[in-house]
PDB file of N, CA and C in Angstrom:
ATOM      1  N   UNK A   1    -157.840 137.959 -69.817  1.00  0.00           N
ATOM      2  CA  UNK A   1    -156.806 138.414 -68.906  1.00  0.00           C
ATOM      3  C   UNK A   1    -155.511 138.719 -69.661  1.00  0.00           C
ATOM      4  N   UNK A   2    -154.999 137.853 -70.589  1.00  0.00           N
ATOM      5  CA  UNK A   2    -153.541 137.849 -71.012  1.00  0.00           C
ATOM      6  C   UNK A   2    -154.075 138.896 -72.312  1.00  0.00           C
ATOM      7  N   UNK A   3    -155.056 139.645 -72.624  1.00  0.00           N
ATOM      8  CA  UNK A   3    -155.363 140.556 -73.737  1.00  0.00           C
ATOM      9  C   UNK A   3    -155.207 141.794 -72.716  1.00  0.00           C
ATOM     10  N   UNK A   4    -155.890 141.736 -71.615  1.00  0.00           N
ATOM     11  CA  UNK A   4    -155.377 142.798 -70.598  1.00  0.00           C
ATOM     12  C   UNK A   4    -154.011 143.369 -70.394  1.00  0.00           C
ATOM     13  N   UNK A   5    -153.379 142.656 -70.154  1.00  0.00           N
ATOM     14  CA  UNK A   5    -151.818 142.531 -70.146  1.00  0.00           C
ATOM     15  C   UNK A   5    -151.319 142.663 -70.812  1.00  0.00           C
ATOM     16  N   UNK A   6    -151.508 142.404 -72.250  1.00  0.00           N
ATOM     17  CA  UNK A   6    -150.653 142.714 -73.790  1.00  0.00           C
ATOM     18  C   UNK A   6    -151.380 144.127 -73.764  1.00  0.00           C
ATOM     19  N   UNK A   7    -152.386 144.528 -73.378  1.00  0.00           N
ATOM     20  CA  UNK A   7    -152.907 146.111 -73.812  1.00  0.00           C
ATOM     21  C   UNK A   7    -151.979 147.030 -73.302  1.00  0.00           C
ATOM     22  N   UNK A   8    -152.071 146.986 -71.826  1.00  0.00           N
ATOM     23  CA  UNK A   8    -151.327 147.523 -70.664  1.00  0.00           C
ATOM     24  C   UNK A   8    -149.590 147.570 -71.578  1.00  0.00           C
ATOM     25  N   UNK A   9    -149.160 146.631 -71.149  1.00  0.00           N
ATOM     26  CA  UNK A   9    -148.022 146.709 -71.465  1.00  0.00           C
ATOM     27  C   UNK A   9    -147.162 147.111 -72.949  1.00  0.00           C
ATOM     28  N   UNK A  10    -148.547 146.813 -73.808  1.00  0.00           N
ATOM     29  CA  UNK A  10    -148.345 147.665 -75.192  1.00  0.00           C
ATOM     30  C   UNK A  10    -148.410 149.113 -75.211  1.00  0.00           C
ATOM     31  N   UNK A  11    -149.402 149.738 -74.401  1.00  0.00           N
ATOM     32  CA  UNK A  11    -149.538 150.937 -73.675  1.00  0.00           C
ATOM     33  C   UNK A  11    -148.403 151.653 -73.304  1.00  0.00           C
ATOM     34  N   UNK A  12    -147.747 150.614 -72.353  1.00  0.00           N
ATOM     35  CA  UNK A  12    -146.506 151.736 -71.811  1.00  0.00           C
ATOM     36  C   UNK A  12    -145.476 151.621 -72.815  1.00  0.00           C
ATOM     37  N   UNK A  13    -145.639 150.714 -73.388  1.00  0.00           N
ATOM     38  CA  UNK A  13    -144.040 150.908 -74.876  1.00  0.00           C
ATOM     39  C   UNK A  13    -144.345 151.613 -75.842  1.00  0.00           C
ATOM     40  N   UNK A  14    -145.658 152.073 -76.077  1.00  0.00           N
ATOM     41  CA  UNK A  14    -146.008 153.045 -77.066  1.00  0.00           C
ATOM     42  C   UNK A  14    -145.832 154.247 -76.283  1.00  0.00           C
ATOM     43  N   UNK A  15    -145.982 154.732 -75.385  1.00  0.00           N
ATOM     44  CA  UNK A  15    -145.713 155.932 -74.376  1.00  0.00           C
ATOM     45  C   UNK A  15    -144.253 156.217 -74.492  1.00  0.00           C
ATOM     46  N   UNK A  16    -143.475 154.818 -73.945  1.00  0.00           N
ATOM     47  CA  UNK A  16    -141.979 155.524 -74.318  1.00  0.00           C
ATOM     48  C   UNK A  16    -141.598 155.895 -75.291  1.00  0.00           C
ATOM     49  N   UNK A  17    -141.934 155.437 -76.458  1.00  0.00           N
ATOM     50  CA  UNK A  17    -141.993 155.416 -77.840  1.00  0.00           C
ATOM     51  C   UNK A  17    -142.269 157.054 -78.202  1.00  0.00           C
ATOM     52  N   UNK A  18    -142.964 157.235 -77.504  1.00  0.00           N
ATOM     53  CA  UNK A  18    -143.751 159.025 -78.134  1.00  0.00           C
ATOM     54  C   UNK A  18    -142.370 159.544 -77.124  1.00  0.00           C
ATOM     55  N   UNK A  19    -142.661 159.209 -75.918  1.00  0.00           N
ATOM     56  CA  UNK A  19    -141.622 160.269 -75.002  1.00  0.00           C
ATOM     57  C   UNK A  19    -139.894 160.477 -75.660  1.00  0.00           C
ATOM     58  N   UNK A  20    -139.571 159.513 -75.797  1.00  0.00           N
ATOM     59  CA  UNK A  20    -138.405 159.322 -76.641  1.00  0.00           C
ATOM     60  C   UNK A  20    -138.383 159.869 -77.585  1.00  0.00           C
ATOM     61  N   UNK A  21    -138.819 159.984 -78.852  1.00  0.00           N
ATOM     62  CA  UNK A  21    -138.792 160.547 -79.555  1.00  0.00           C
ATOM     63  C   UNK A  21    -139.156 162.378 -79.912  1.00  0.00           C
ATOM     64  N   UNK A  22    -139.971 162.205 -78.754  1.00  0.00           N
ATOM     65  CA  UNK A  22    -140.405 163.912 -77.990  1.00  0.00           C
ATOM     66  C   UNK A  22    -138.960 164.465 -77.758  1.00  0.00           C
ATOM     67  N   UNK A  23    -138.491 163.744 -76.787  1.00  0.00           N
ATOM     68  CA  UNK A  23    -136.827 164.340 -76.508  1.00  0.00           C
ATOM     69  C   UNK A  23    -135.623 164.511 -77.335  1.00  0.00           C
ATOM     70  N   UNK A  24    -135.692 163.476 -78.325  1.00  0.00           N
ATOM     71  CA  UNK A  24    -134.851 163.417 -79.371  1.00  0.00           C
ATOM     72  C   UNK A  24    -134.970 164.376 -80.128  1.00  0.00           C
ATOM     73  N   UNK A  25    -136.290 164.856 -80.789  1.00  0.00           N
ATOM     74  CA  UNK A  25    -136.529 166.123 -81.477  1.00  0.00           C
ATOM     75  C   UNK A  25    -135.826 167.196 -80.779  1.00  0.00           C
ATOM     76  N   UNK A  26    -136.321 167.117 -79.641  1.00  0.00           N
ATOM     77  CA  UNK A  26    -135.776 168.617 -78.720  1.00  0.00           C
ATOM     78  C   UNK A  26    -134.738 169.170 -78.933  1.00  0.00           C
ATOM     79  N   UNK A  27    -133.636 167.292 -78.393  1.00  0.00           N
ATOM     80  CA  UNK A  27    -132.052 167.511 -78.238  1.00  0.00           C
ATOM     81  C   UNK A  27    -132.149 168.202 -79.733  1.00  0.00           C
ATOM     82  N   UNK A  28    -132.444 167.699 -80.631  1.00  0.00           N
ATOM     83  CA  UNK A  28    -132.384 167.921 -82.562  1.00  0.00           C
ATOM     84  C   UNK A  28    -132.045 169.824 -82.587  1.00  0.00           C
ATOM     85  N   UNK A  29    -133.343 169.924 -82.426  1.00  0.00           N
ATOM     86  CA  UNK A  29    -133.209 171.078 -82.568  1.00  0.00           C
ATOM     87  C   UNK A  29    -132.818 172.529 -81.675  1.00  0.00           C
ATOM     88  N   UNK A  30    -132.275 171.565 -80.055  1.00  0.00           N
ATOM     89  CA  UNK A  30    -131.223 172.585 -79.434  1.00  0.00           C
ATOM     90  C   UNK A  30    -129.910 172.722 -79.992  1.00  0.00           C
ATOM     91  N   UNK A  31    -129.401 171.550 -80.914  1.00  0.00           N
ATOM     92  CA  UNK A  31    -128.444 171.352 -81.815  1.00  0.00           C
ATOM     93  C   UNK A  31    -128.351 172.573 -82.910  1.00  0.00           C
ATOM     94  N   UNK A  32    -129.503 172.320 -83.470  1.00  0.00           N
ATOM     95  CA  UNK A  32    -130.049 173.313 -84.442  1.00  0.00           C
ATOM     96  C   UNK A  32    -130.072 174.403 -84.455  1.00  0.00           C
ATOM     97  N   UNK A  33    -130.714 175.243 -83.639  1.00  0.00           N
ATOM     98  CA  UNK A  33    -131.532 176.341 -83.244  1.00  0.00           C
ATOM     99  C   UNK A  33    -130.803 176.615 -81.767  1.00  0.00           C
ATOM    100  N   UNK A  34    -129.739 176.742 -81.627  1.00  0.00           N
ATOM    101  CA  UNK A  34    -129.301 177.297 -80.402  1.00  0.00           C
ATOM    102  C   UNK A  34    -129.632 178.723 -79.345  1.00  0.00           C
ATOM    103  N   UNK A  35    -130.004 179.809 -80.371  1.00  0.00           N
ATOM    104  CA  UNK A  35    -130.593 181.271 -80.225  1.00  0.00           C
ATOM    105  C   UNK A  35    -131.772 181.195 -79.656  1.00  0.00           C
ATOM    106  N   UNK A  36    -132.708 180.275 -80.295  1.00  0.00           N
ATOM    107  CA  UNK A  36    -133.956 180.400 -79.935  1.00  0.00           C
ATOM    108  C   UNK A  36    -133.931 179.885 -78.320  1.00  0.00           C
ATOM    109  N   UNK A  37    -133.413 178.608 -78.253  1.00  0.00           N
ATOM    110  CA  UNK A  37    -133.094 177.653 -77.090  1.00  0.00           C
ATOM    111  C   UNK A  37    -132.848 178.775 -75.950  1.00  0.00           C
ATOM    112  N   UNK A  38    -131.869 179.456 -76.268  1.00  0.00           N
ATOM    113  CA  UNK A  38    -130.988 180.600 -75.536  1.00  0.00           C
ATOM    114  C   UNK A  38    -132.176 181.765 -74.664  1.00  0.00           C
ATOM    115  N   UNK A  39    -132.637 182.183 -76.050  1.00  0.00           N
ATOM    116  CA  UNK A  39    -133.800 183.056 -75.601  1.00  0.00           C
ATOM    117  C   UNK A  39    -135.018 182.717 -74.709  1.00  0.00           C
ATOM    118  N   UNK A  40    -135.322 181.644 -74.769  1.00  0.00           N
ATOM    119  CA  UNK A  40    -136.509 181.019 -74.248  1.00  0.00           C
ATOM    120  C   UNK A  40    -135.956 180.697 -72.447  1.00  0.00           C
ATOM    121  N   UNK A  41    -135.038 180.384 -72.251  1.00  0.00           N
ATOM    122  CA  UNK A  41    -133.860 180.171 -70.990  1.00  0.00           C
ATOM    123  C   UNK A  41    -134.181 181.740 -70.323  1.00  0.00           C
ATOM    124  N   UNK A  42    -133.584 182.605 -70.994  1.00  0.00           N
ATOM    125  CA  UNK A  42    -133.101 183.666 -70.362  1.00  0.00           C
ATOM    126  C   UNK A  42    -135.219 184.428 -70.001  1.00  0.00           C
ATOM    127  N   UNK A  43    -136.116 184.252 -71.095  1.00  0.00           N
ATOM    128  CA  UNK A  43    -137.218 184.436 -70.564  1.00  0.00           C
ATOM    129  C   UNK A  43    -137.807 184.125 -68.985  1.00  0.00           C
ATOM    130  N   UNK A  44    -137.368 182.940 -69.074  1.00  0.00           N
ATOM    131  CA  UNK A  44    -137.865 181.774 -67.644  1.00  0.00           C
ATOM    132  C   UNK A  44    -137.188 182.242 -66.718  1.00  0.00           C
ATOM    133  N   UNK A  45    -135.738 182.517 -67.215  1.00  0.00           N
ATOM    134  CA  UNK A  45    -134.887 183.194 -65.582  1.00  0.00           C
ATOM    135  C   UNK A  45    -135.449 184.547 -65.354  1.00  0.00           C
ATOM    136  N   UNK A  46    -135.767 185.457 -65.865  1.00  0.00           N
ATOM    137  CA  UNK A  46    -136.370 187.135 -65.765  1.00  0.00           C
ATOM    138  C   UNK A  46    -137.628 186.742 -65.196  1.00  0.00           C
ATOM    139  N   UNK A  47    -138.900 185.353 -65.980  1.00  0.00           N
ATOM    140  CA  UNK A  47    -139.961 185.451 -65.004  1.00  0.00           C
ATOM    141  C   UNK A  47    -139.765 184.791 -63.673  1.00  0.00           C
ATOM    142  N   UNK A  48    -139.011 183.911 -63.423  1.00  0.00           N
ATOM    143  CA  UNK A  48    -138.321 183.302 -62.327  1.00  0.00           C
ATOM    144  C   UNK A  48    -138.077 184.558 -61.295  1.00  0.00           C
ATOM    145  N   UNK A  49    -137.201 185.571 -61.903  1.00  0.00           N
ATOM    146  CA  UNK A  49    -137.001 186.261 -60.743  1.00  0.00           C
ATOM    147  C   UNK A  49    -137.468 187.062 -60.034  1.00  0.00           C
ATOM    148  N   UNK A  50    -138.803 187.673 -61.350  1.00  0.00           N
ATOM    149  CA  UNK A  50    -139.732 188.426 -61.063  1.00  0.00           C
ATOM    150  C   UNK A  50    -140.876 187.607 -59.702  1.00  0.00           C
ATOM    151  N   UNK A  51    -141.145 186.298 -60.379  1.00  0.00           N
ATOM    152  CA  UNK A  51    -141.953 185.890 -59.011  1.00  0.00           C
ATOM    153  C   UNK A  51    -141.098 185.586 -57.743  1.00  0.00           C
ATOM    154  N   UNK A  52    -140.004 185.709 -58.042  1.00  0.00           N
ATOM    155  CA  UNK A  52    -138.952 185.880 -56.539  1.00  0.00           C
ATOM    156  C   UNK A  52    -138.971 187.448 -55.722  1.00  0.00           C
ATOM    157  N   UNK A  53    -138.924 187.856 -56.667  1.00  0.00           N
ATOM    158  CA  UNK A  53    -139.043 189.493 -56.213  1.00  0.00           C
ATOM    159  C   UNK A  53    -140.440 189.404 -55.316  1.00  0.00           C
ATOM    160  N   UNK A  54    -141.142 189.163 -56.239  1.00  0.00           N
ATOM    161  CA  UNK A  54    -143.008 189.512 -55.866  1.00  0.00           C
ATOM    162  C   UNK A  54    -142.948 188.541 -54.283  1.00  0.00           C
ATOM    163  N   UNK A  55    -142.612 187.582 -53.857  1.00  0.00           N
ATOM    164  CA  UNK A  55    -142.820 186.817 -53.047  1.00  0.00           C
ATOM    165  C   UNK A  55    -141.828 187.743 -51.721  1.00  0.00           C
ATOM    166  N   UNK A  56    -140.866 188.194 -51.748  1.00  0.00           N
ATOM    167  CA  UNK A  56    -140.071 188.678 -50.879  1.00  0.00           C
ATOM    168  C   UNK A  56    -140.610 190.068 -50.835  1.00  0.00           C
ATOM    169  N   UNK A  57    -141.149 190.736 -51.763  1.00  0.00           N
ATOM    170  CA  UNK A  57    -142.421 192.181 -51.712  1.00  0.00           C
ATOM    171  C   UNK A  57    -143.280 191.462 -50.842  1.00  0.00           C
ATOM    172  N   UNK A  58    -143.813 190.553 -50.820  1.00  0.00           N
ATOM    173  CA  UNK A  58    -145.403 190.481 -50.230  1.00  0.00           C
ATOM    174  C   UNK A  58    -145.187 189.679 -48.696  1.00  0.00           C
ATOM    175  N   UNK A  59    -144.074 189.701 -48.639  1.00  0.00           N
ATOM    176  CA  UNK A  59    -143.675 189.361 -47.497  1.00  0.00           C
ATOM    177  C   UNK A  59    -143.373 189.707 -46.044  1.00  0.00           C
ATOM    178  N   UNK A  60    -142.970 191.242 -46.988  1.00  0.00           N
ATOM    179  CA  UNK A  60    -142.794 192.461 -45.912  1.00  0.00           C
ATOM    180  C   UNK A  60    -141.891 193.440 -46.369  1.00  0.00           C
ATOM    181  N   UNK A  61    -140.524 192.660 -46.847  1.00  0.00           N
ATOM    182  CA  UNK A  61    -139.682 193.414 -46.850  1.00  0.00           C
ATOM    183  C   UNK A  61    -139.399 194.488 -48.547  1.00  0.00           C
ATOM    184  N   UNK A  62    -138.829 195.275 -48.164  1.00  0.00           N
ATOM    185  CA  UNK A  62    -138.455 196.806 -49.349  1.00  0.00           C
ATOM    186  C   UNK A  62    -138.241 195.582 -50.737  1.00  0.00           C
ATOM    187  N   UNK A  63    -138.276 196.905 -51.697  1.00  0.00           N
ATOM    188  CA  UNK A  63    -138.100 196.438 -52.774  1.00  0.00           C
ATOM    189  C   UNK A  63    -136.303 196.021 -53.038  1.00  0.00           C
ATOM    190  N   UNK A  64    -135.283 197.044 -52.678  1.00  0.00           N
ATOM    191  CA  UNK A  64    -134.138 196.605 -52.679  1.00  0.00           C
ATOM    192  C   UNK A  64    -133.687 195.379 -51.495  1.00  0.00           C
ATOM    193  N   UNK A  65    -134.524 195.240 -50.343  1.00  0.00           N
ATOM    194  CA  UNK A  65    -133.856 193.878 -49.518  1.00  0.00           C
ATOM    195  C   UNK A  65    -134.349 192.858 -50.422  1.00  0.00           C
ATOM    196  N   UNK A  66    -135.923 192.877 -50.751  1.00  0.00           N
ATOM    197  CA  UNK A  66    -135.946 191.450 -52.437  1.00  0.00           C
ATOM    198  C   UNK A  66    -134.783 191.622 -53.001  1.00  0.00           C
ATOM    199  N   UNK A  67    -134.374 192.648 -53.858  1.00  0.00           N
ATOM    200  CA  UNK A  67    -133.689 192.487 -54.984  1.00  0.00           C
ATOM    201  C   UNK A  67    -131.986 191.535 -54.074  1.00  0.00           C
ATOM    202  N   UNK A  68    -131.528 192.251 -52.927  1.00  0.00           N
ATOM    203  CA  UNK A  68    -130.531 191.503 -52.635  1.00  0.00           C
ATOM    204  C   UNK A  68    -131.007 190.062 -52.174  1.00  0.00           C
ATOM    205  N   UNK A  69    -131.651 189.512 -51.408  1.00  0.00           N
ATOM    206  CA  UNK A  69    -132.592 188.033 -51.395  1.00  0.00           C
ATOM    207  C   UNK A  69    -132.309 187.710 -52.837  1.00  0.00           C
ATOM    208  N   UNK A  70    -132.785 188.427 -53.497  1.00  0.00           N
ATOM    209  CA  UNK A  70    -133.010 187.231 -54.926  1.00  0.00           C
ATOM    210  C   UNK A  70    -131.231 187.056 -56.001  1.00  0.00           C
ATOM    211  N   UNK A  71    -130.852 188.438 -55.672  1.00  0.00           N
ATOM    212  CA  UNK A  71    -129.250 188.104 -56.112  1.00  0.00           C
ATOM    213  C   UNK A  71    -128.313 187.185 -55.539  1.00  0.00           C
ATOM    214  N   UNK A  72    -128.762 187.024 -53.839  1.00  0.00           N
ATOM    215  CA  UNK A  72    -127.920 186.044 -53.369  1.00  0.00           C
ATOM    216  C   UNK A  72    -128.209 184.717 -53.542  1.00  0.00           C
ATOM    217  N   UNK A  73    -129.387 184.380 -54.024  1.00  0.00           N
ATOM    218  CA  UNK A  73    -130.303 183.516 -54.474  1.00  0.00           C
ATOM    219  C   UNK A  73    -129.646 183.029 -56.001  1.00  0.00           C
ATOM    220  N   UNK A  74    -129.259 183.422 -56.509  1.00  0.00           N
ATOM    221  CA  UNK A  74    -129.196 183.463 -57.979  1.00  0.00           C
ATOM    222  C   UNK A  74    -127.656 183.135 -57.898  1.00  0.00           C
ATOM    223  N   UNK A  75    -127.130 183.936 -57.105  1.00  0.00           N
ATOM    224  CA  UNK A  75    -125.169 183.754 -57.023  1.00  0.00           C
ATOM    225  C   UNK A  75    -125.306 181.428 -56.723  1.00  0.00           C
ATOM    226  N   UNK A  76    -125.763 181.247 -55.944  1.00  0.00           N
ATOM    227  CA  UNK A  76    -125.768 179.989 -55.596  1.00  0.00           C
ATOM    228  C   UNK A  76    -125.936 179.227 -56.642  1.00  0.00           C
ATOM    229  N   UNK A  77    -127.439 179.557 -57.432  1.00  0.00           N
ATOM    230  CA  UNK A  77    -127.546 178.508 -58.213  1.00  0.00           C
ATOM    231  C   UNK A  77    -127.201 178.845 -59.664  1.00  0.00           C
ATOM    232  N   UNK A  78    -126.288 179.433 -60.440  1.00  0.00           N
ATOM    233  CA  UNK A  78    -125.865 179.450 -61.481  1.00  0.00           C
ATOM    234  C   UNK A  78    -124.528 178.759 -62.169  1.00  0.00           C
ATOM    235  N   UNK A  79    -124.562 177.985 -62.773  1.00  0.00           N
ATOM    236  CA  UNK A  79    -123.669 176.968 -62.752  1.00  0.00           C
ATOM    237  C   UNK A  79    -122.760 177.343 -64.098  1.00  0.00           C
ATOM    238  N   UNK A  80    -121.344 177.343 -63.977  1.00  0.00           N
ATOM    239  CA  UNK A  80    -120.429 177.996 -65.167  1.00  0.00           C
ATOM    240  C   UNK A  80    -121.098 176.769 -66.444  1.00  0.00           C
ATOM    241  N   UNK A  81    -120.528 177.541 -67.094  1.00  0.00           N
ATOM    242  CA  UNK A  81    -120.942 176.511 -68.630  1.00  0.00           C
ATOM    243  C   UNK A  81    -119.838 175.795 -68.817  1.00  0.00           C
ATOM    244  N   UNK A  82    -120.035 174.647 -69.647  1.00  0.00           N
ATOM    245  CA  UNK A  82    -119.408 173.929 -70.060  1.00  0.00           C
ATOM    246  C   UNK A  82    -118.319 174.349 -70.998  1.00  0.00           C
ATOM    247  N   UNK A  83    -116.896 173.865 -70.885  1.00  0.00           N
ATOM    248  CA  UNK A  83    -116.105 174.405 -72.052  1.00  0.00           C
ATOM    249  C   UNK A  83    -115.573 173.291 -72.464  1.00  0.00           C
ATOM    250  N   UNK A  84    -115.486 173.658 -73.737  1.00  0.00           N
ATOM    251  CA  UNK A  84    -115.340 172.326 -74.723  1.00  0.00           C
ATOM    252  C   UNK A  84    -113.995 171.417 -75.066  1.00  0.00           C
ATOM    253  N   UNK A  85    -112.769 172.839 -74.540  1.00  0.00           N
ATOM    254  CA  UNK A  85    -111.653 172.613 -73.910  1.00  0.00           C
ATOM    255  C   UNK A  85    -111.322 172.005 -72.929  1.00  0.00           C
ATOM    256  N   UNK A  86    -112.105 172.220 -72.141  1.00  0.00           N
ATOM    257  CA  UNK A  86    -111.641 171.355 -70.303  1.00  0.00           C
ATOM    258  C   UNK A  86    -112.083 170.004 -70.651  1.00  0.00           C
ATOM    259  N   UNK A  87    -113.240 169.953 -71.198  1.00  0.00           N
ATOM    260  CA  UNK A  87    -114.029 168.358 -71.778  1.00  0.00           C
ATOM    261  C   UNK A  87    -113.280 167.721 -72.291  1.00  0.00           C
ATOM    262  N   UNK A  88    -112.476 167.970 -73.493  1.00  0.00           N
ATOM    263  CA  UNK A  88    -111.639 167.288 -74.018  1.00  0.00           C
ATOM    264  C   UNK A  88    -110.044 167.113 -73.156  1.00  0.00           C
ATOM    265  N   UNK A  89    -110.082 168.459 -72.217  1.00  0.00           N
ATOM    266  CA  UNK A  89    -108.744 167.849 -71.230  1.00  0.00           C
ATOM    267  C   UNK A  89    -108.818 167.030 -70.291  1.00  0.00           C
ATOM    268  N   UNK A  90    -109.991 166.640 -69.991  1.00  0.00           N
ATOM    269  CA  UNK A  90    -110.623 165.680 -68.879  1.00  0.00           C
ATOM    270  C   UNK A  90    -110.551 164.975 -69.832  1.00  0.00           C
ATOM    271  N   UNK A  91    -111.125 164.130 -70.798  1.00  0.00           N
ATOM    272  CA  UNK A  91    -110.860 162.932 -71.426  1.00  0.00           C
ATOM    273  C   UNK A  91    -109.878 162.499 -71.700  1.00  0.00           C
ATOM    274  N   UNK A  92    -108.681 163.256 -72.000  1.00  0.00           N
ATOM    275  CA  UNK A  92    -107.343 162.572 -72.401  1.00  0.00           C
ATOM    276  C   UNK A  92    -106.693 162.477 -71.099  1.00  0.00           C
ATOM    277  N   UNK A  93    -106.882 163.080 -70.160  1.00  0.00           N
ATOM    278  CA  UNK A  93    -105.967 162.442 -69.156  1.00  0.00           C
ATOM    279  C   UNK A  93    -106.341 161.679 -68.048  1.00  0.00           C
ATOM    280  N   UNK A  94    -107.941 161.279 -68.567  1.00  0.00           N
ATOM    281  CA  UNK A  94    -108.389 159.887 -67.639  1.00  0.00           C
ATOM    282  C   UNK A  94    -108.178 158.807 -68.956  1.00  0.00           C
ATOM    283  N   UNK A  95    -107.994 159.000 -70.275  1.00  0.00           N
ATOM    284  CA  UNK A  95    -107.312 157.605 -70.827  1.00  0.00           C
ATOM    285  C   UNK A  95    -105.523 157.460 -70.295  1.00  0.00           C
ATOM    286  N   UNK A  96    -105.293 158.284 -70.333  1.00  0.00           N
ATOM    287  CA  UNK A  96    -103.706 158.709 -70.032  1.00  0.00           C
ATOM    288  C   UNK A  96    -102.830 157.830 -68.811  1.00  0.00           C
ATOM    289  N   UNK A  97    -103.776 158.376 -67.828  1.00  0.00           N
ATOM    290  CA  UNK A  97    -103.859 157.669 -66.068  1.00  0.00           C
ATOM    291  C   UNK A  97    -104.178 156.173 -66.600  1.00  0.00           C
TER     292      UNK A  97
END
């Protein structure tokens, strides 16, 4: 029983062990390799929108009522980027306060 239990539970700490270190590489080389990171993003959003398109085509409606569906779609969820300026003006004036 208690060999059961050391398996199991050795099991899941070797799992985090891989997963963790899976992610760490990642962060590594979004550090690294920013372009590639970049490119691979902007792939996923074009096939993203394409199966948005295709779903609002097969739905009924014209090809331009998709295209506005999927622009108003897209206005919502795009989120400004981070600037590295505001980051650092938010930190000094919550030590400040």
């Amino acid at each position: 029983m208690l060999e059961w239990i050391y398996g199991y539970v050795n099991g899941i700490l070797e799992h985090y062990k891989a997963m963790t270190t899976i992610v760490f590489v990642i962060a590594i080389l979004k550090l690294l390799v920013p372009p590639f990171f970049w490119g691979l993003e902007k792939i996923s959003d074009r096939s993203h929108r394409k199966k948005l398109l295709k779903i609002w085509t097969d739905a009924g409606y014209s090809d331009e009522e998709a295209r506005l569906f999927v622009e108003a779609s897209e206005s919502h969820r795009k989120k400004t980027k981070p600037n590295i300026f505001s980051f650092l003006k938010k930190i000094t004036r919550r030590k400040v306060r």
